[in-house]
Protein backbone atom coordinates (compact mmCIF):
# COMPACT_ATOMS: atom_id res chain seq x y z
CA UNK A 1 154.04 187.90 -17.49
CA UNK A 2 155.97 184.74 -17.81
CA UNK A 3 154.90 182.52 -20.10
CA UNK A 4 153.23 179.13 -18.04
CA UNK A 5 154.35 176.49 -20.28
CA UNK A 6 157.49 177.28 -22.33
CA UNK A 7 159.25 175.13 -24.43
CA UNK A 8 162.37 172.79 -24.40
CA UNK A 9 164.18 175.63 -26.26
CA UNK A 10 163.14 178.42 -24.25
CA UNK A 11 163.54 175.89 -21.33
CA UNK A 12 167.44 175.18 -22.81
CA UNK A 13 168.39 178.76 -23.08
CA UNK A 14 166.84 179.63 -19.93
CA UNK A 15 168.70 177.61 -17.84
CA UNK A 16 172.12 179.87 -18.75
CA UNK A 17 175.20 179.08 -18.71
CA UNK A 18 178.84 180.27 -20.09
CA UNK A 19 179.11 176.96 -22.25
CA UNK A 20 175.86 178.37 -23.99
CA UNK A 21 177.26 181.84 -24.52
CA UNK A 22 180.37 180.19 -26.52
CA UNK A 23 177.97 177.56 -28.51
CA UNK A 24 176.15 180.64 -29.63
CA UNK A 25 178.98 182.62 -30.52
CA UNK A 26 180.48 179.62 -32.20
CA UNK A 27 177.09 179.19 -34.43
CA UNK A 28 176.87 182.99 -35.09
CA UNK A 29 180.52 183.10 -36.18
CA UNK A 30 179.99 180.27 -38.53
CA UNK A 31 176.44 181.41 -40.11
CA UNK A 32 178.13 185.21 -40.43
CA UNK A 33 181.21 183.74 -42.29
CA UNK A 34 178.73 181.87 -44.32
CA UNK A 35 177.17 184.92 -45.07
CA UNK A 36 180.22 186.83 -46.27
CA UNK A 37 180.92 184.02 -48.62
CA UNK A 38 177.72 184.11 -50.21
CA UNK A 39 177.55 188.18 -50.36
CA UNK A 40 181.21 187.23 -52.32
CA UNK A 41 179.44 184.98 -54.28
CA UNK A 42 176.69 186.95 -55.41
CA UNK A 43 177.97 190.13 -55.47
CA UNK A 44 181.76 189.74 -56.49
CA UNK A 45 184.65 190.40 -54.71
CA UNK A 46 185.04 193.50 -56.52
CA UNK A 47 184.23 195.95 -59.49
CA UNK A 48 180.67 195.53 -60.60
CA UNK A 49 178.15 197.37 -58.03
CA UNK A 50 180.81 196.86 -55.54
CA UNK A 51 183.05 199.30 -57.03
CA UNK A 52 186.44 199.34 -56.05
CA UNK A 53 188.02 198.10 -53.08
CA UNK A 54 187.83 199.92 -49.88
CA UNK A 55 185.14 202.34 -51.99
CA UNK A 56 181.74 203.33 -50.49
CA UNK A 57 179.58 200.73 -52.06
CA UNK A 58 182.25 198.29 -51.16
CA UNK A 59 182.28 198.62 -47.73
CA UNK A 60 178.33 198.71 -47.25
CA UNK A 61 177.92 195.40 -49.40
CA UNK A 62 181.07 193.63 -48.52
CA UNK A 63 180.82 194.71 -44.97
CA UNK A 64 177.89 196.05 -43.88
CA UNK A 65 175.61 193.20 -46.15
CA UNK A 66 177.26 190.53 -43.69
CA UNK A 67 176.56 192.26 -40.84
CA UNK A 68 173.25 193.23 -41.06
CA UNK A 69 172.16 189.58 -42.20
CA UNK A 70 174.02 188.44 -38.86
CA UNK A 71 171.61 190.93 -37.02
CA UNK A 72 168.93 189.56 -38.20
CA UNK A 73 169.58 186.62 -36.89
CA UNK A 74 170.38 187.80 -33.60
CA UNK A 75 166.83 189.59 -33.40
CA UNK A 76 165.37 186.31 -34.67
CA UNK A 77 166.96 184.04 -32.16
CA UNK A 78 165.81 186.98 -29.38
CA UNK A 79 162.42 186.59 -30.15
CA UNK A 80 162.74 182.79 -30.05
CA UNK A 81 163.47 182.47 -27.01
CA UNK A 82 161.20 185.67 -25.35
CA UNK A 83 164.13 187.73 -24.59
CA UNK A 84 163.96 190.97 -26.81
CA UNK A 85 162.39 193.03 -24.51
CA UNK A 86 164.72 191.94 -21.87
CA UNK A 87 167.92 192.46 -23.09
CA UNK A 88 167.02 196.49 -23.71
CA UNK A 89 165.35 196.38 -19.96
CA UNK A 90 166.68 198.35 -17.21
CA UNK A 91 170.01 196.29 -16.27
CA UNK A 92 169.30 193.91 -13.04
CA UNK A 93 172.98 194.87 -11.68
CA UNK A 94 173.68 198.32 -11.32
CA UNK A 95 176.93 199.57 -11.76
CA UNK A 96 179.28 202.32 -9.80
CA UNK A 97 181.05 205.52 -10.38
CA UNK A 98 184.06 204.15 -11.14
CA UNK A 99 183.26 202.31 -14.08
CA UNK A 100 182.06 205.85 -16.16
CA UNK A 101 186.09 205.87 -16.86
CA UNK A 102 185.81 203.08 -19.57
CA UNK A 103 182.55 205.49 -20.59
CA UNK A 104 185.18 208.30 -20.59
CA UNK A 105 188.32 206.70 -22.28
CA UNK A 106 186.13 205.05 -25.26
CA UNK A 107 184.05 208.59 -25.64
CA UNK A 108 187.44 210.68 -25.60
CA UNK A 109 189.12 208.50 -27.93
CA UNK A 110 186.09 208.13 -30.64
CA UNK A 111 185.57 212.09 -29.85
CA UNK A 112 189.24 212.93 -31.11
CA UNK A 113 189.46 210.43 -33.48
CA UNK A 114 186.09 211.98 -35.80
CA UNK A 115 187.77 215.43 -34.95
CA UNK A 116 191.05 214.28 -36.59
CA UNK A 117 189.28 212.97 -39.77
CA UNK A 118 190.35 214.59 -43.18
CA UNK A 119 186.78 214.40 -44.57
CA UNK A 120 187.65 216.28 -47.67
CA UNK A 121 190.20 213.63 -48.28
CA UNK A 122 188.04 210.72 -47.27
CA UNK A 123 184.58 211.93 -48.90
CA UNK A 124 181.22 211.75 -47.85
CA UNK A 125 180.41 208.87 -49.30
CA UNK A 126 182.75 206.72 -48.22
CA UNK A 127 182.47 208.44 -44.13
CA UNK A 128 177.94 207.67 -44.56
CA UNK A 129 179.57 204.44 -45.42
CA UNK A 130 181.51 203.53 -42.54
CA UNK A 131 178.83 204.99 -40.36
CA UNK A 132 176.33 203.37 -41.50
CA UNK A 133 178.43 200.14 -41.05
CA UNK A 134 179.40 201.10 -37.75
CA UNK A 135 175.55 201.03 -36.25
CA UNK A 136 175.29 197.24 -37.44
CA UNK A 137 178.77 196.32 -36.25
CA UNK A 138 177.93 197.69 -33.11
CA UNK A 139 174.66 196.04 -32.76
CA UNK A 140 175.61 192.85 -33.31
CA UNK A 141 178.60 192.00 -31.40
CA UNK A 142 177.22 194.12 -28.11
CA UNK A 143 173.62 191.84 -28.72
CA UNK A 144 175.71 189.10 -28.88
CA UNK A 145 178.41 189.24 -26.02
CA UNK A 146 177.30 191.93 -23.75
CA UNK A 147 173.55 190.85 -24.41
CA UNK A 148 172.78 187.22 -25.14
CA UNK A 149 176.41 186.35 -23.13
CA UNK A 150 176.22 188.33 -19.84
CA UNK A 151 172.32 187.48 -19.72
CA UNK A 152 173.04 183.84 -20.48
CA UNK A 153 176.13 183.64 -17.66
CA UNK A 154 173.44 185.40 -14.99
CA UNK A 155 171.16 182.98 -15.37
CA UNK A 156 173.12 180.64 -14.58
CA UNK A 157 174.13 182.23 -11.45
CA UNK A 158 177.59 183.42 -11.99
CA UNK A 159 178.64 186.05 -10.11
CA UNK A 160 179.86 189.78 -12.00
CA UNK A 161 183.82 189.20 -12.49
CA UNK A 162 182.71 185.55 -14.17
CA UNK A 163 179.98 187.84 -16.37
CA UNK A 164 182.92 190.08 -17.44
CA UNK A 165 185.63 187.65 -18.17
CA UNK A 166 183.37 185.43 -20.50
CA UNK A 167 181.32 187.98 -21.71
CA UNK A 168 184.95 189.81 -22.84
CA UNK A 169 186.62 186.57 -23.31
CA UNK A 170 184.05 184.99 -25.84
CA UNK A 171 184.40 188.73 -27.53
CA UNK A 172 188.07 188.17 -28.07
CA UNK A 173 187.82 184.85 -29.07
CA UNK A 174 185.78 186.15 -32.36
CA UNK A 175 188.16 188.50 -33.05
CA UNK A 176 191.13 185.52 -33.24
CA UNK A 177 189.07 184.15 -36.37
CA UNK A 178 191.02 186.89 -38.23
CA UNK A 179 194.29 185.44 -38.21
CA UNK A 180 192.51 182.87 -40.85
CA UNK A 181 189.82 185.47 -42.28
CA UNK A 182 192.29 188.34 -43.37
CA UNK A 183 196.44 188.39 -43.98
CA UNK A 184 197.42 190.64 -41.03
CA UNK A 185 199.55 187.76 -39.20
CA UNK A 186 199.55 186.43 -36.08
CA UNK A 187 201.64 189.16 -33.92
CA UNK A 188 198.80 191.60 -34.98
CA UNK A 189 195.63 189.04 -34.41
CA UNK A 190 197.25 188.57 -30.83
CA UNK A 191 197.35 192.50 -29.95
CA UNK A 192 193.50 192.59 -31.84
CA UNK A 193 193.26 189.62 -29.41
CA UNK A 194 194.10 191.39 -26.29
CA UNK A 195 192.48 194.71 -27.50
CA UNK A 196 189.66 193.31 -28.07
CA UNK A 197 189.42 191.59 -24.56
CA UNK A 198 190.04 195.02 -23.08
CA UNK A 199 187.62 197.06 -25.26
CA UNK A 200 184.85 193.63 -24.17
CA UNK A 201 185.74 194.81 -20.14
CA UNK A 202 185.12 198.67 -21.30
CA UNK A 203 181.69 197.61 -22.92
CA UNK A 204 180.78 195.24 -19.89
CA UNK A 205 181.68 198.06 -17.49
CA UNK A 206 179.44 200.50 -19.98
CA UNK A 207 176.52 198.43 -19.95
CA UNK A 208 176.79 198.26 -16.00
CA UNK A 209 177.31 202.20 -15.30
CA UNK A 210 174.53 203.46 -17.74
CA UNK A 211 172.19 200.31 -17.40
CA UNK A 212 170.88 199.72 -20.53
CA UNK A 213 172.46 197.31 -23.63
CA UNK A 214 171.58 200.72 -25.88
CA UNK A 215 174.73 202.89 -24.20
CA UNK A 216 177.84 199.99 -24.98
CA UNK A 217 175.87 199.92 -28.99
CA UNK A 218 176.23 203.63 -29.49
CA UNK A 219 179.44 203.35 -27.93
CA UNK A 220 181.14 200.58 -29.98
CA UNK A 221 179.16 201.80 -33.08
CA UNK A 222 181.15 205.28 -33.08
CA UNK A 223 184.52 202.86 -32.55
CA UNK A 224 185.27 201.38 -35.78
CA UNK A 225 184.36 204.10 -37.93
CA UNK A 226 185.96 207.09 -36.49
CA UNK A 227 189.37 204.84 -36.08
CA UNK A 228 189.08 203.46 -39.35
CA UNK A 229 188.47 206.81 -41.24
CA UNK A 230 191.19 208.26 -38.75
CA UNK A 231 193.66 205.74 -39.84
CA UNK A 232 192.93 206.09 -43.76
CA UNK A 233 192.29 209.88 -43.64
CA UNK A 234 194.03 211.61 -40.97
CA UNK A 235 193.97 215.45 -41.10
CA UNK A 236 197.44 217.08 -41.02
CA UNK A 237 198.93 218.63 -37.85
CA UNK A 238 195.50 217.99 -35.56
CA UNK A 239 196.45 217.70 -31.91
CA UNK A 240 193.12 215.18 -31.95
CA UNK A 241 194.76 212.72 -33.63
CA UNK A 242 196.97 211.64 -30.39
CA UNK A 243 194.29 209.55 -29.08
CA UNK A 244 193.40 207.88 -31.45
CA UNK A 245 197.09 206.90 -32.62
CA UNK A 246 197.65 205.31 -29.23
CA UNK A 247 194.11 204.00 -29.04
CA UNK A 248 194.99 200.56 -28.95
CA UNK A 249 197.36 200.57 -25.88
CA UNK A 250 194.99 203.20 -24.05
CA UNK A 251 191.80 200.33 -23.88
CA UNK A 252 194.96 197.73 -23.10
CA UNK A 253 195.72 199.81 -20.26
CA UNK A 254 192.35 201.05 -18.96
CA UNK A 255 190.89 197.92 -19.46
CA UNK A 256 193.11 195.97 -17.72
CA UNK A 257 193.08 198.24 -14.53
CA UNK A 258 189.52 198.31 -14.47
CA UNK A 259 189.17 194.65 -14.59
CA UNK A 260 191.65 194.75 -11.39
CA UNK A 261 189.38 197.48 -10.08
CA UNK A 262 186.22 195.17 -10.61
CA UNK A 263 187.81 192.06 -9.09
CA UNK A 264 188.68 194.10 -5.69
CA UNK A 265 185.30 195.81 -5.95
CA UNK A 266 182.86 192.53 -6.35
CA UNK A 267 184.83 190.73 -4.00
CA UNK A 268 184.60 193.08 -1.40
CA UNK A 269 180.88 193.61 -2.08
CA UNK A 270 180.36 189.64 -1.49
CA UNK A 271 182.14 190.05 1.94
CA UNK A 272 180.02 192.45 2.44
CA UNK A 273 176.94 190.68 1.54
CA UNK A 274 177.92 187.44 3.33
CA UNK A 275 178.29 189.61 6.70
CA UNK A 276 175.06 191.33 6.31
CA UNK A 277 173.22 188.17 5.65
CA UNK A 278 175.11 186.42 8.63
CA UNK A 279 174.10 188.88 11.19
CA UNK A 280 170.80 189.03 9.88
CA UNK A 281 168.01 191.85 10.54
CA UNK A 282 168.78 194.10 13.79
């Protein structure tokens, strides 16, 4: 039951719109880099509980820490403004068959990459690690971009291909924060840039074929880990391990033909709607 007399910040964030999606991205980004800074602060950057670098205990409190503080947040701000229960509702706009292939690519590739893991090499503790990272990783940034963004540009009354491009857009657009976060350089922050975008139009598509916000977590939350403990531990000689090597140019590609795919297929369905609603009832 809606609530009869909300107020001017449920009102505000009501309303929608894509220029509300970025602001809260914007604030989110600043209050999580705030919130690695102080883990640094309090906890080191390393030795101490932290352990070495790139160890188990590292990764959950140098990681993880940030992470789950910044879904916290998220949850909070939810509840704030009534939408919660909402954003894990039944999706209002249903999806089509063609969009299980970003399902497919991201499941095959996360599938082959945890089959092409050297776990003897990589230890349990630091794999419970990266998984355990990997459910608040994925949380967060799907809450945030292909929750609070896509729900924010519908209520606004955008149509689908403006939902995607934003929603994958203001994705991105957190991920170019790392060309002044980490030392990687700016030819690699540009293909995490595009990447990025692509994996965003995967997770859009995701939450559209399986209609529920839970589907496009699980999926990005079995992303990062698997690739990451692919990439540092790779077991010899596995034929699983192709995927995941060319991982980043396989979402490039599928995402980009699926966006394609999506344009053609929305735009026909508004011709098809205009029509309809022109003739009228028979």
């Amino acid at each position: 039951m809606p609530d009869p007399s909300p107020s001017a910040w449920k009102r505000f964030w009501e309303r929608g719109g894509g220029w509300k999606a970025l602001l809260l991205a914007a604030v989110y980004y600043g209050l999580y880099q705030l919130m690695a800074l102080l883990v640094g602060a309090v906890f080191g950057t390393e030795g101490g509980v932290r352990g070495e670098k790139g160890s188990a205990m590292d990764i959950v409190i140098g990681t993880a820490l940030p992470i789950i503080l910044g879904s916290i947040l998220l949850v909070l701000f939810a509840l704030s403004v009534g939408w919660l229960k909402e954003l894990f509702s039944r999706q209002p706009v249903g999806g089509r068959g063609w969009m299980w292939v970003a399902v497919g690519v991201v499941a095959a590739i996360n599938v082959s990459a945890f089959l092409s893991i050297d776990y003897a090499e990589a230890g349990a503790p630091l794999v419970a690690a990266w998984l355990f990272t990997g459910l608040f990783v994925g949380f967060a940034e799907e809450v945030l971009t292909r929750g609070f963004a896509v729900n924010l540009m519908r209520k606004a009354g955008h149509g689908e291909i403006a939902v995607a491009l934003v929603s994958s857009g203001i994705f991105a657009a957190l991920h170019l924060g790392n060309l002044f976060t980490t030392d990687q350089g700016l030819p690699t922050t540009l293909l995490q840039v595009v990447y990025t975008f692509c994996f965003g139009m995967c997770m859009y598509l995701a939450l559209r074929v399986t209609g529920n916000l839970i589907w496009p977590i699980l999926l990005h939350a079995t992303t990062d880990p698997t690739l990451f403990l692919h990439g540092e531990a790779p077991a010899a000689g596995s034929i699983f391990g192709i995927l995941p090597a060319f991982s980043t140019y396989l979402i490039i590609v599928t995402g980009l033909i699926l966006l394609v795919v999506l344009v053609v297929s929305e735009r026909r369905r508004a011709r098809r709607d205009a029509v309809e609603a022109t003739a009228g009832p028979a």
